[in-house]
C-alpha atoms as a PDB file:
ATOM      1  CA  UNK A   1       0.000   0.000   0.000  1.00  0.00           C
ATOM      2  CA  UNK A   2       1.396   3.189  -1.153  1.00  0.00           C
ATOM      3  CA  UNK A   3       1.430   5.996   2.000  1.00  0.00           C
ATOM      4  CA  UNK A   4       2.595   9.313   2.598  1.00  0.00           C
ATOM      5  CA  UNK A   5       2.806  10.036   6.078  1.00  0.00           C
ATOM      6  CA  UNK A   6       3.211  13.479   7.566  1.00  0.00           C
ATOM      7  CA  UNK A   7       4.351  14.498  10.720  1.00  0.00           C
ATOM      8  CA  UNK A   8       5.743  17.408  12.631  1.00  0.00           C
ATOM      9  CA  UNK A   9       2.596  19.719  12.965  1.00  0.00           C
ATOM     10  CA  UNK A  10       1.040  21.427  16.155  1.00  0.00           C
ATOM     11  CA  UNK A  11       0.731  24.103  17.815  1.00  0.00           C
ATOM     12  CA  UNK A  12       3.189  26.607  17.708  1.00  0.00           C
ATOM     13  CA  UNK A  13       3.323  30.528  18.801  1.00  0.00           C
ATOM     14  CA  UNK A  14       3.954  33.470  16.422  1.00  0.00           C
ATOM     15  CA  UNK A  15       7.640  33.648  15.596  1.00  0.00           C
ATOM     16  CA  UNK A  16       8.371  30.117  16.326  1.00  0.00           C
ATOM     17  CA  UNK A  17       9.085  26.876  14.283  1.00  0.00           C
ATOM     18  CA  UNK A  18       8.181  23.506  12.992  1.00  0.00           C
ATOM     19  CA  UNK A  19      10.062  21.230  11.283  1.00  0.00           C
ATOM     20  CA  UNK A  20       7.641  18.816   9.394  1.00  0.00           C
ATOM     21  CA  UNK A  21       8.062  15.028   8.123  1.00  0.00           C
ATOM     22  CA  UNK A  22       6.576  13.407   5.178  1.00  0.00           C
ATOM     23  CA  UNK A  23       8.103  10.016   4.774  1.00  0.00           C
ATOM     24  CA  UNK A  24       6.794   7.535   1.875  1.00  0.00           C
ATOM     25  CA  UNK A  25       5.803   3.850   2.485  1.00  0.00           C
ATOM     26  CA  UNK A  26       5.149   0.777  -0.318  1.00  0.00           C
ATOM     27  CA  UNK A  27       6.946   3.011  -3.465  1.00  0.00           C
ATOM     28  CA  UNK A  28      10.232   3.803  -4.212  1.00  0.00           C
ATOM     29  CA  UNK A  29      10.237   7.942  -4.690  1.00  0.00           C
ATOM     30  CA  UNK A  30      13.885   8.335  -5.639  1.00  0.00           C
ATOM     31  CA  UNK A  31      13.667   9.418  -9.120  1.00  0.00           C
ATOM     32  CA  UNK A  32      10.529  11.644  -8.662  1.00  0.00           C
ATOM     33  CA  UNK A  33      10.421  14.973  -6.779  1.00  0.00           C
ATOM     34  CA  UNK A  34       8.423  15.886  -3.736  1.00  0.00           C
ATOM     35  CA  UNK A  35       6.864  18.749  -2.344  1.00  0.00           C
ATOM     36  CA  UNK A  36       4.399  20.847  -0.428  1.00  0.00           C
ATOM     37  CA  UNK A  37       1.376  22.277  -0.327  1.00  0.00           C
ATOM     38  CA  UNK A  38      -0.789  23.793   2.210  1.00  0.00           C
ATOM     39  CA  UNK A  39      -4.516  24.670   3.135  1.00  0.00           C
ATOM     40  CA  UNK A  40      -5.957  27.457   4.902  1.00  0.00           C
ATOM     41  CA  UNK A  41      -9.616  26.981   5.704  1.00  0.00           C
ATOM     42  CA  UNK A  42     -12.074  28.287   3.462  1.00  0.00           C
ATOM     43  CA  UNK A  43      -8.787  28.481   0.936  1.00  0.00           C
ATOM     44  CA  UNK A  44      -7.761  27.007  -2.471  1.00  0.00           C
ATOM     45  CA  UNK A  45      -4.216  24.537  -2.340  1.00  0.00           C
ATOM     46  CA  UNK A  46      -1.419  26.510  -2.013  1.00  0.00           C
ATOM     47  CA  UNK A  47       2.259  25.716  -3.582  1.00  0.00           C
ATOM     48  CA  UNK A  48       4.659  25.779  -0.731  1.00  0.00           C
ATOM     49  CA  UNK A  49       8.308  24.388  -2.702  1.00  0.00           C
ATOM     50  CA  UNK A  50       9.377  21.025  -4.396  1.00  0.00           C
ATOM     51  CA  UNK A  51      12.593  19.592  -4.330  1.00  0.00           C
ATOM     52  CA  UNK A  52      14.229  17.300  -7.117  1.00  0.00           C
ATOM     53  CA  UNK A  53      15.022  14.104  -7.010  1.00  0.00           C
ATOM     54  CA  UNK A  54      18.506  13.902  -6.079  1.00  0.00           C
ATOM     55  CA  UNK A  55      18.156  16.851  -3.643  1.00  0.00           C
ATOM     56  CA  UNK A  56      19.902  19.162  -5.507  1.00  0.00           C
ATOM     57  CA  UNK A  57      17.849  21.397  -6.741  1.00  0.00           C
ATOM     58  CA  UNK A  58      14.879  23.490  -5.004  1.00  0.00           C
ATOM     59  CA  UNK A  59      12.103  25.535  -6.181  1.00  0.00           C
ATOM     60  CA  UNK A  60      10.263  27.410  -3.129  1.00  0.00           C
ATOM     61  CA  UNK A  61       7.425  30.343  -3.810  1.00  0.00           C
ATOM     62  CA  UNK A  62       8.862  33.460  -3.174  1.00  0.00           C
ATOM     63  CA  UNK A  63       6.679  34.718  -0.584  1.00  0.00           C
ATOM     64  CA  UNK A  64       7.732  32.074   1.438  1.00  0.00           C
ATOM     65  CA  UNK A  65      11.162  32.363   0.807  1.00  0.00           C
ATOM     66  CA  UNK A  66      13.642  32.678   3.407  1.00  0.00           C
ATOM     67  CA  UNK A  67      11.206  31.416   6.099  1.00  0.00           C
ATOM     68  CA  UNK A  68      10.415  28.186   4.484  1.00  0.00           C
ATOM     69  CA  UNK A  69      13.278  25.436   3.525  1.00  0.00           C
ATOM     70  CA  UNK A  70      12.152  22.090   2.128  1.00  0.00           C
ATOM     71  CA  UNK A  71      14.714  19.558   2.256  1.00  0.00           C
ATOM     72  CA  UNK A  72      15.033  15.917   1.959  1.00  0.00           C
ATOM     73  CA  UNK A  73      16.879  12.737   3.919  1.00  0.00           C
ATOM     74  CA  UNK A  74      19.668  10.717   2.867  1.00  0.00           C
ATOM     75  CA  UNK A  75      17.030   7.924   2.560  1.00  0.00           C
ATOM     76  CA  UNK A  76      15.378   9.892  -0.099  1.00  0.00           C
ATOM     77  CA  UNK A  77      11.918   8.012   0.429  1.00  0.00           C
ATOM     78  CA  UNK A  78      11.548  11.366   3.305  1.00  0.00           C
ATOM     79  CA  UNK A  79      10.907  15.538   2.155  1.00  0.00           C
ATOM     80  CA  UNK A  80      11.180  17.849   4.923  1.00  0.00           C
ATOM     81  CA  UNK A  81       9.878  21.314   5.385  1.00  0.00           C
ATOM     82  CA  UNK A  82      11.791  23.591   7.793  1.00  0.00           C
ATOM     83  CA  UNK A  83       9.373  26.778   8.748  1.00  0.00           C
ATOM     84  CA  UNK A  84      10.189  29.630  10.742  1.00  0.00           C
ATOM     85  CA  UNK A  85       9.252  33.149  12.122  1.00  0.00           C
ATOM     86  CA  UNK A  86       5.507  31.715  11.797  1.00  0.00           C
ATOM     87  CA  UNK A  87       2.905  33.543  11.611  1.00  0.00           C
ATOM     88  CA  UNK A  88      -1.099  33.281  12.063  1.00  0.00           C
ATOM     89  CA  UNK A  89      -1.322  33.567   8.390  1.00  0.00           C
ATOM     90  CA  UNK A  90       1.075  30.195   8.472  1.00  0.00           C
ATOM     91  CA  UNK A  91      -1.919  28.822   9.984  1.00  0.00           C
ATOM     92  CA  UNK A  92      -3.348  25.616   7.499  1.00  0.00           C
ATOM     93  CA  UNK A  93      -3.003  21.513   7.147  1.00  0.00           C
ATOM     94  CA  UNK A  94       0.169  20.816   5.372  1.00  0.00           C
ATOM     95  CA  UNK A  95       0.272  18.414   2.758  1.00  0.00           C
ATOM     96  CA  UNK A  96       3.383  16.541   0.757  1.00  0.00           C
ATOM     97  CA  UNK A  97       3.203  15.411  -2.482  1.00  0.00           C
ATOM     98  CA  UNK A  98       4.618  13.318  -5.135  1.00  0.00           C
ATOM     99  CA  UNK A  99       4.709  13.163  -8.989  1.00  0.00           C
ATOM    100  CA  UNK A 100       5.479   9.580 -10.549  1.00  0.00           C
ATOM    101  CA  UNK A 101       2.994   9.366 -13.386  1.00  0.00           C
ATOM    102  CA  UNK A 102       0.767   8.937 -10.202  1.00  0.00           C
ATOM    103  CA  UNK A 103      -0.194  12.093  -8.324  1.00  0.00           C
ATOM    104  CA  UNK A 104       0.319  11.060  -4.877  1.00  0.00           C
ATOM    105  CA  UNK A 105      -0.516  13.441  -1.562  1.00  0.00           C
ATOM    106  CA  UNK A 106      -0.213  12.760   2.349  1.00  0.00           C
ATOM    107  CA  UNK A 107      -2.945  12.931   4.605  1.00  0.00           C
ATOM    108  CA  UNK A 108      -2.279  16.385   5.904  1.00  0.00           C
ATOM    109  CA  UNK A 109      -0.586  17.613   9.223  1.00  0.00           C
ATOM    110  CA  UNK A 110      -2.259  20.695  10.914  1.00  0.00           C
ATOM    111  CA  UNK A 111      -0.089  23.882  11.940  1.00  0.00           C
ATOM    112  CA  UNK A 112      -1.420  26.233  13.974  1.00  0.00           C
ATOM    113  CA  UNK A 113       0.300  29.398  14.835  1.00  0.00           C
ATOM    114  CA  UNK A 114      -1.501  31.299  17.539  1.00  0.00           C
ATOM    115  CA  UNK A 115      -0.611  32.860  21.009  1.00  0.00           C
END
C-alpha cells in the first residue's frame, strides 16, 4: 500500500518553528520529486516548494522564501519542510506530495500558529 505520512505539525506561537516530516511507504520515490502544499480553511491549495530528485535542486514560492526550507533525507523516500518566524497567516493543514505518473498526496498535518 502506497502511504505518505506526515508528521511534525502542532501548535506553535507566532515567531516560532516547525520542522515537518513526510516520509513515503510501499513506493520507491527516488527518481521523482516531492513537495508541499498547504490549506488554509475556506482556501484554495497553495504551492509551498518542491525539491528534485537527487536533492539538488529546489524551487520554493517566493513569498515564502527565506522562512520556508524544504529539504530531503539521505534515505530519499523522506521531504522535509523547515518553517520559521511563523505567523497566524502560516496557519493551514500541510500536505506533501509526489509526482510519478501517479499524483500522490499525504494525509495532511495541521499547523497552527496562535498565542
Amino acid at each position: 500500500q502506497v502511504q505518505f505520512e506526515e508528521s511534525g505539525g502542532g501548535l506553535v506561537q507566532p515567531g516560532g518553528s516547525l520542522r515537518l516530516s513526510c516520509t513515503a511507504s510501499g513506493i520507491d520515490v527516488d527518481s521523482y520529486n516531492m513537495g508541499w502544499y498547504r490549506q488554509a480553511d475556506g482556501k484554495q491549495r497553495e504551492f509551498i516548494a518542491v525539491i528534485t530528485d537527487d536533492g539538488r535542486a529546489v524551487y520554493h514560492v517566493d513569498a515564502l522564501k527565506g522562512r520556508f526550507t524544504i529539504s530531503r533525507g539521505n534515505a530519499k523516500n523522506t521531504v522535509y519542510l523547515q518553517m520559521s518566524s511563523l505567523e497566524p497567516e502560516d496557519t493551514a493543514v500541510y500536505y506533501c506530495y509526489c509526482v510519478t505518473p501517479t499524483l500522490y498526496w499525504g494525509q495532511g498535518t495541521q499547523v497552527t500558529v496562535s498565542a
